[in-house]
PDB file of N, CA and C in Angstrom:
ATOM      1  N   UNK A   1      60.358-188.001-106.458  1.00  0.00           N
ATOM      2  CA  UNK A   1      59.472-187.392-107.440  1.00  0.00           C
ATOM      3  C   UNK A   1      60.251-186.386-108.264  1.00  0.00           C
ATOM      4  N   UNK A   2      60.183-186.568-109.451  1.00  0.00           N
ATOM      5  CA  UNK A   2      60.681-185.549-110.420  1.00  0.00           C
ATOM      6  C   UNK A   2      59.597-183.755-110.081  1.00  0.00           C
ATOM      7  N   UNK A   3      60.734-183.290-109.636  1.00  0.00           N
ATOM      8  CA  UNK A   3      60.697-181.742-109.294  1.00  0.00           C
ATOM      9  C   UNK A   3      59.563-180.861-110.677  1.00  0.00           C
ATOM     10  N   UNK A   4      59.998-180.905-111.574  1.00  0.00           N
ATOM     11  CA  UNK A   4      58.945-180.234-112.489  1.00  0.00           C
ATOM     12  C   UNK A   4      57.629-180.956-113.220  1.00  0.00           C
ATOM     13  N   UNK A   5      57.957-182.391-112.846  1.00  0.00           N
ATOM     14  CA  UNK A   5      56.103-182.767-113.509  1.00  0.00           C
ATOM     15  C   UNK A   5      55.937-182.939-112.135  1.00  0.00           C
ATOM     16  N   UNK A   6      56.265-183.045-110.714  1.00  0.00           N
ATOM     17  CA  UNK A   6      55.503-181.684-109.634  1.00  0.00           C
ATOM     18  C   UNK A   6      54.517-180.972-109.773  1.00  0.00           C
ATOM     19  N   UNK A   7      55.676-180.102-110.010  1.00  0.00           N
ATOM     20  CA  UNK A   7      55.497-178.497-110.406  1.00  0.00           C
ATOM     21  C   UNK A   7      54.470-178.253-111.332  1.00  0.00           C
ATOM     22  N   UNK A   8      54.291-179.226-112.352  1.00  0.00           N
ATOM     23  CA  UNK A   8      53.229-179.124-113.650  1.00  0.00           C
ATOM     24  C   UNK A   8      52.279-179.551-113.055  1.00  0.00           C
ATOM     25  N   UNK A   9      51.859-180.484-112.594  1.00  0.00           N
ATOM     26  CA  UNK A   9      50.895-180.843-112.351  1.00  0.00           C
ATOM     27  C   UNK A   9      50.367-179.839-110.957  1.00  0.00           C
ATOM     28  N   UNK A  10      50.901-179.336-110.143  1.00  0.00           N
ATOM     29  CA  UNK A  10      50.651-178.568-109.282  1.00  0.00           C
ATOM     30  C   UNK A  10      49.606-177.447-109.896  1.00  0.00           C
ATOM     31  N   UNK A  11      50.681-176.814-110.268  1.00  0.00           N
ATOM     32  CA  UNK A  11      50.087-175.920-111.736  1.00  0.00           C
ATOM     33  C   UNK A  11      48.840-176.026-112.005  1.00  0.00           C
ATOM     34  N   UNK A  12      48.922-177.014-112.716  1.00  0.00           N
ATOM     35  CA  UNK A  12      47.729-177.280-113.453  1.00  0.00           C
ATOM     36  C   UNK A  12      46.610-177.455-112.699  1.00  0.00           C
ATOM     37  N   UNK A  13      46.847-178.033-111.053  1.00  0.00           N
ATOM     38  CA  UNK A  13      45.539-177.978-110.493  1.00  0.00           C
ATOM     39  C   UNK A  13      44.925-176.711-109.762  1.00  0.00           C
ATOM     40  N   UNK A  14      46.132-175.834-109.391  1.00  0.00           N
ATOM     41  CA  UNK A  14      45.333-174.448-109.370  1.00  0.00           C
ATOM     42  C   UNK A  14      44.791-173.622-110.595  1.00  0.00           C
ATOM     43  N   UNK A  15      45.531-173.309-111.863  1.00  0.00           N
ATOM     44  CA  UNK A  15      45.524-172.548-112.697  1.00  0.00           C
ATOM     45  C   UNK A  15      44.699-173.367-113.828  1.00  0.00           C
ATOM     46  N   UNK A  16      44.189-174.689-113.882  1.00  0.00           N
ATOM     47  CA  UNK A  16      43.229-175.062-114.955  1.00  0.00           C
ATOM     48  C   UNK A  16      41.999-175.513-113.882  1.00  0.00           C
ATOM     49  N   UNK A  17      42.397-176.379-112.631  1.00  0.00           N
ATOM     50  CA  UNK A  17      41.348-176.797-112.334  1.00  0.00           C
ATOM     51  C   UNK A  17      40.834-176.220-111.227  1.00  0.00           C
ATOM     52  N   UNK A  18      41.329-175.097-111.082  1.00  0.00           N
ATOM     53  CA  UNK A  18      40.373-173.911-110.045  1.00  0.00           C
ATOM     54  C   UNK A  18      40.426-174.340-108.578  1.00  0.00           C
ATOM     55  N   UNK A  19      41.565-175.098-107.776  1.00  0.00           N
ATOM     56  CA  UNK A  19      41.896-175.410-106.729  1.00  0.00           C
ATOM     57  C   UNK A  19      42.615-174.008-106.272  1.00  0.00           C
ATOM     58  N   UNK A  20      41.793-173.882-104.953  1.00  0.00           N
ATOM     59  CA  UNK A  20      42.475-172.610-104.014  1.00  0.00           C
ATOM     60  C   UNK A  20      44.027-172.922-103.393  1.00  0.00           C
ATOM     61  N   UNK A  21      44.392-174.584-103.668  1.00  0.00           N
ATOM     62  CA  UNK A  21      45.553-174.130-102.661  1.00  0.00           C
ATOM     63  C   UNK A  21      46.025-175.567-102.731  1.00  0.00           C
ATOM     64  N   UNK A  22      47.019-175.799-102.035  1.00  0.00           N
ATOM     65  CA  UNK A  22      47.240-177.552-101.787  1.00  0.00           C
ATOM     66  C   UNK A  22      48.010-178.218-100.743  1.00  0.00           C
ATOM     67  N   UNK A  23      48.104-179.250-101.040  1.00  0.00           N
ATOM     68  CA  UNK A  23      48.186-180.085 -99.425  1.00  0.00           C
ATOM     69  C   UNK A  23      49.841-181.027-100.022  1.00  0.00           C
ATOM     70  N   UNK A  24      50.955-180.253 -99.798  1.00  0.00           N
ATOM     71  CA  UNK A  24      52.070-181.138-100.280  1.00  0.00           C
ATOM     72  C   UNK A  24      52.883-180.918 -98.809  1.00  0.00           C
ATOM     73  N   UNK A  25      53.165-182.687 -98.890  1.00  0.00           N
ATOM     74  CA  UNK A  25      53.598-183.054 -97.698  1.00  0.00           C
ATOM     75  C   UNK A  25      54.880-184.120 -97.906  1.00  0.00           C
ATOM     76  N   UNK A  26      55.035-185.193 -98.524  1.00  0.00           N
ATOM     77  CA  UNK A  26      56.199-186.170 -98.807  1.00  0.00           C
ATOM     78  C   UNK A  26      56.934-185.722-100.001  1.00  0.00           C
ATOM     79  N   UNK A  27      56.404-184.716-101.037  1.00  0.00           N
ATOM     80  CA  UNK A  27      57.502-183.964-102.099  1.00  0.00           C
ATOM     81  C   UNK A  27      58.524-183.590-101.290  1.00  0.00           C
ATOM     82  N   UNK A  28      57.816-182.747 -99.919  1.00  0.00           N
ATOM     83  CA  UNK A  28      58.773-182.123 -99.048  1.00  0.00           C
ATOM     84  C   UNK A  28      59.604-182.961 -98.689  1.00  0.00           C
ATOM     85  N   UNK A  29      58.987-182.994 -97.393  1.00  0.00           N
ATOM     86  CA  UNK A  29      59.718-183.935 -96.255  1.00  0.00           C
ATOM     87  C   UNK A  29      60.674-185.083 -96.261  1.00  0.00           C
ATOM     88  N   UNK A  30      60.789-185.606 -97.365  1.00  0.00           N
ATOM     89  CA  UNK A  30      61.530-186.970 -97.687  1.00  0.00           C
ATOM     90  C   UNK A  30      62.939-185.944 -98.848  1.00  0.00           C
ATOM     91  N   UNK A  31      62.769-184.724 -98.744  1.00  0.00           N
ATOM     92  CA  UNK A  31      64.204-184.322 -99.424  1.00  0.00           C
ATOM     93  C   UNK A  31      65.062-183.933 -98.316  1.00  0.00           C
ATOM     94  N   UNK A  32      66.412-183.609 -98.692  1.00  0.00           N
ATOM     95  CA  UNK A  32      67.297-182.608 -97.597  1.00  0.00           C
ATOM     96  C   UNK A  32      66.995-181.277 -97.116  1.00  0.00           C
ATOM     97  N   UNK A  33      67.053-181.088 -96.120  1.00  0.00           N
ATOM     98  CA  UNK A  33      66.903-179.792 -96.294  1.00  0.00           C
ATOM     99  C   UNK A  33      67.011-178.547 -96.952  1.00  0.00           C
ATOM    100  N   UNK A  34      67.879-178.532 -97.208  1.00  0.00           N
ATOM    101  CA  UNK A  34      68.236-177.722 -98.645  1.00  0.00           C
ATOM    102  C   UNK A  34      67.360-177.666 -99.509  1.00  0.00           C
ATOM    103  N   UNK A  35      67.033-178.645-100.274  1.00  0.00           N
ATOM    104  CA  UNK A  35      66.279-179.320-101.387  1.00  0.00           C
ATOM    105  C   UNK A  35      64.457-178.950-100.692  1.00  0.00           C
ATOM    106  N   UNK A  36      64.419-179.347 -99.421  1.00  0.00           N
ATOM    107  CA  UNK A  36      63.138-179.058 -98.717  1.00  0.00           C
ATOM    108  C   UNK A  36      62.280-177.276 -99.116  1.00  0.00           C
ATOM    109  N   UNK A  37      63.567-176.658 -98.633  1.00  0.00           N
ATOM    110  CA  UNK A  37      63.496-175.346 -98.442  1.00  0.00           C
ATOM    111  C   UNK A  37      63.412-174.844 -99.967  1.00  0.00           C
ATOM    112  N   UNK A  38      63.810-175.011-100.661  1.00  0.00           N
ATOM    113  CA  UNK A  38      63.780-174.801-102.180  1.00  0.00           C
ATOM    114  C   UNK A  38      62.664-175.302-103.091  1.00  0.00           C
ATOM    115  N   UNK A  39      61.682-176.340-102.620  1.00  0.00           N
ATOM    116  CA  UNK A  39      60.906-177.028-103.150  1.00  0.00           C
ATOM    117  C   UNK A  39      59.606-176.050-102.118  1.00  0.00           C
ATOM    118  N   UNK A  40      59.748-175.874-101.051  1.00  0.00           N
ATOM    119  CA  UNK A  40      58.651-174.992-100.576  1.00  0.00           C
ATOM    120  C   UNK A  40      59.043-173.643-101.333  1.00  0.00           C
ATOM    121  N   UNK A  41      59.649-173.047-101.602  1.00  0.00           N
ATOM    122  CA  UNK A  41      59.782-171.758-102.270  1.00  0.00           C
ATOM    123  C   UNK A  41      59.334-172.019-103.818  1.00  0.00           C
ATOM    124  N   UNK A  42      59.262-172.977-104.124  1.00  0.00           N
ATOM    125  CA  UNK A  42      58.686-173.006-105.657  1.00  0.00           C
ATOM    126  C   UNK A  42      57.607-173.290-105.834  1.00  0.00           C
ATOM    127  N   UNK A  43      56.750-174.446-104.271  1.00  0.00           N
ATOM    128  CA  UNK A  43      55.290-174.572-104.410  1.00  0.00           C
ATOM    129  C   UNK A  43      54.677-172.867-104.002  1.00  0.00           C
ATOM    130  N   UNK A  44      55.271-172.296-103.140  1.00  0.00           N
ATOM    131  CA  UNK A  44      54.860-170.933-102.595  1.00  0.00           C
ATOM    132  C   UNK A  44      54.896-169.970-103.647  1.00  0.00           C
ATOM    133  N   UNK A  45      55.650-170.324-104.396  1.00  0.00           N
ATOM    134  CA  UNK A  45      55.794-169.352-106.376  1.00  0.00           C
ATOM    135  C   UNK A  45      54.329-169.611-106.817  1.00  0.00           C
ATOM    136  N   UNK A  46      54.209-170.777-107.167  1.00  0.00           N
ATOM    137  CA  UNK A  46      53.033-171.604-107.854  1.00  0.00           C
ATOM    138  C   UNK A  46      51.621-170.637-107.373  1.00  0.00           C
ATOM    139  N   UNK A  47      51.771-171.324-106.120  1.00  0.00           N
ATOM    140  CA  UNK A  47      50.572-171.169-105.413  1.00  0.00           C
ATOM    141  C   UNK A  47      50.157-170.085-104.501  1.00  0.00           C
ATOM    142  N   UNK A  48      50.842-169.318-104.408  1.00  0.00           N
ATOM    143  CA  UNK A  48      50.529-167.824-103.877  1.00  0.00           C
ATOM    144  C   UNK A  48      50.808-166.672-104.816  1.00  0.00           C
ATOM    145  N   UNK A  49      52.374-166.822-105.523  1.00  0.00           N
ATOM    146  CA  UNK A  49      52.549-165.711-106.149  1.00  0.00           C
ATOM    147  C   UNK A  49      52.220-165.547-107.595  1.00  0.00           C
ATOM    148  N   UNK A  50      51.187-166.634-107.888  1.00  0.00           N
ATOM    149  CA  UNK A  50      50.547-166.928-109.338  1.00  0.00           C
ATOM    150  C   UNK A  50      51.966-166.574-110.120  1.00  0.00           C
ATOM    151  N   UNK A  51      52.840-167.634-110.204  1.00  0.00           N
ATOM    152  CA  UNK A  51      54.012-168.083-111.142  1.00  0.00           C
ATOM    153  C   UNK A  51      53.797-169.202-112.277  1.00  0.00           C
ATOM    154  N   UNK A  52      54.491-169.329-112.902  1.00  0.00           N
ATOM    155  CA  UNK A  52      54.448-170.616-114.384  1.00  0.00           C
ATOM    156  C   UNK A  52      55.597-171.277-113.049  1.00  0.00           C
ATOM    157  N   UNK A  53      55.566-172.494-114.167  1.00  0.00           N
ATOM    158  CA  UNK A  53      56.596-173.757-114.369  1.00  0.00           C
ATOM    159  C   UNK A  53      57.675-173.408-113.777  1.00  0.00           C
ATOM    160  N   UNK A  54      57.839-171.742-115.231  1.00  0.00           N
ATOM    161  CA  UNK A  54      59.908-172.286-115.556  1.00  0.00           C
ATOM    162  C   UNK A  54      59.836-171.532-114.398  1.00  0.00           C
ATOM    163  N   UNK A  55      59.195-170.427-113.817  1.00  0.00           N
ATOM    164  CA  UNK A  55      59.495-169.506-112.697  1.00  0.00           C
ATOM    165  C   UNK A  55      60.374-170.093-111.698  1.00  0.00           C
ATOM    166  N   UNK A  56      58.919-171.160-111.294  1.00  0.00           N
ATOM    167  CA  UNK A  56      59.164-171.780-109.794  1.00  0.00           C
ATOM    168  C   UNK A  56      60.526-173.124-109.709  1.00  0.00           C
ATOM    169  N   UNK A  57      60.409-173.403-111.093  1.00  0.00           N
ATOM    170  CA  UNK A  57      61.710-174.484-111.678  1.00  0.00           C
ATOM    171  C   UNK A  57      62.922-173.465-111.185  1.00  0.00           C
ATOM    172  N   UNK A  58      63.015-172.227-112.086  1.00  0.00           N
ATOM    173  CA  UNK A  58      63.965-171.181-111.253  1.00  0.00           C
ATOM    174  C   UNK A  58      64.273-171.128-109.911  1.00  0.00           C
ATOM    175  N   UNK A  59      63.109-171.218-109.535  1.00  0.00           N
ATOM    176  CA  UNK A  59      63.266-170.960-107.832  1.00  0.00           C
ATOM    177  C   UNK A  59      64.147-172.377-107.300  1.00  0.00           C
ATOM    178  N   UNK A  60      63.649-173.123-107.537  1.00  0.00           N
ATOM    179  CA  UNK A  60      64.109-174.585-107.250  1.00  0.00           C
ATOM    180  C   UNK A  60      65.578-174.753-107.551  1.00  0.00           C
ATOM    181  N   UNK A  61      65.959-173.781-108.545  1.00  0.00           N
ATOM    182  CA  UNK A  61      67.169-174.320-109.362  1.00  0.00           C
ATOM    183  C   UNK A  61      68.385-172.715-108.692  1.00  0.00           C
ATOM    184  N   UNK A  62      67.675-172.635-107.953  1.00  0.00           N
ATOM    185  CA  UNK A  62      68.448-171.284-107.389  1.00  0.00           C
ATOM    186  C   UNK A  62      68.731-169.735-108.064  1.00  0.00           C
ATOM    187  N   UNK A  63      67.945-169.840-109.026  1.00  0.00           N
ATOM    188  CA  UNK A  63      68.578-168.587-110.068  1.00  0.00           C
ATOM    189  C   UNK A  63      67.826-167.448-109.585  1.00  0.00           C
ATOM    190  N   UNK A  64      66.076-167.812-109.447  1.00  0.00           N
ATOM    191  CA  UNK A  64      65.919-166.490-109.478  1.00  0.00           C
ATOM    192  C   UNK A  64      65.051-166.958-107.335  1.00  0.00           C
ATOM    193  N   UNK A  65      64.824-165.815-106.638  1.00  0.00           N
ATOM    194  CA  UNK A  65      64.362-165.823-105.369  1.00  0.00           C
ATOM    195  C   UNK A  65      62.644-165.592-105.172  1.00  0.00           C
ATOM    196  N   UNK A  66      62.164-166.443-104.035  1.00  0.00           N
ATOM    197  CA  UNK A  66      60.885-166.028-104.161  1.00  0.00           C
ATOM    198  C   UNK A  66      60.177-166.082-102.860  1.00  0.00           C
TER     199      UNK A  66
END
């Protein structure tokens, strides 16, 4: 799965369509670890620390921490 229309669509279902939270399970699990751990730090941007896109894309992309 492409990492930022993810991320967008993630987005979009808390922050347009008023979803408390979400259920991501094979985005994860089917990457490396590395990649695992970095992709939970950008859904955890999204979805707890009320972040955009490029934020959690950041997070993913190592620049900024979350």
């Amino acid at each position: 799965t492409d990492v930022r229309k993810f991320l967008q669509t993630l987005y979009k279902q808390i922050h347009v369509s008023g979803a408390s939270g979400n259920a991501t399970g094979r985005n994860i699990h089917q990457k490396d670890l590395a990649s695992a751990l970095k992709m939970c730090a950008a859904v955890a941007a999204i979805t707890y620390g009320d972040k955009d896109v490029d934020f959690a894309m950041s997070v993913y992309d190592g620049i900024q921490e979350y």
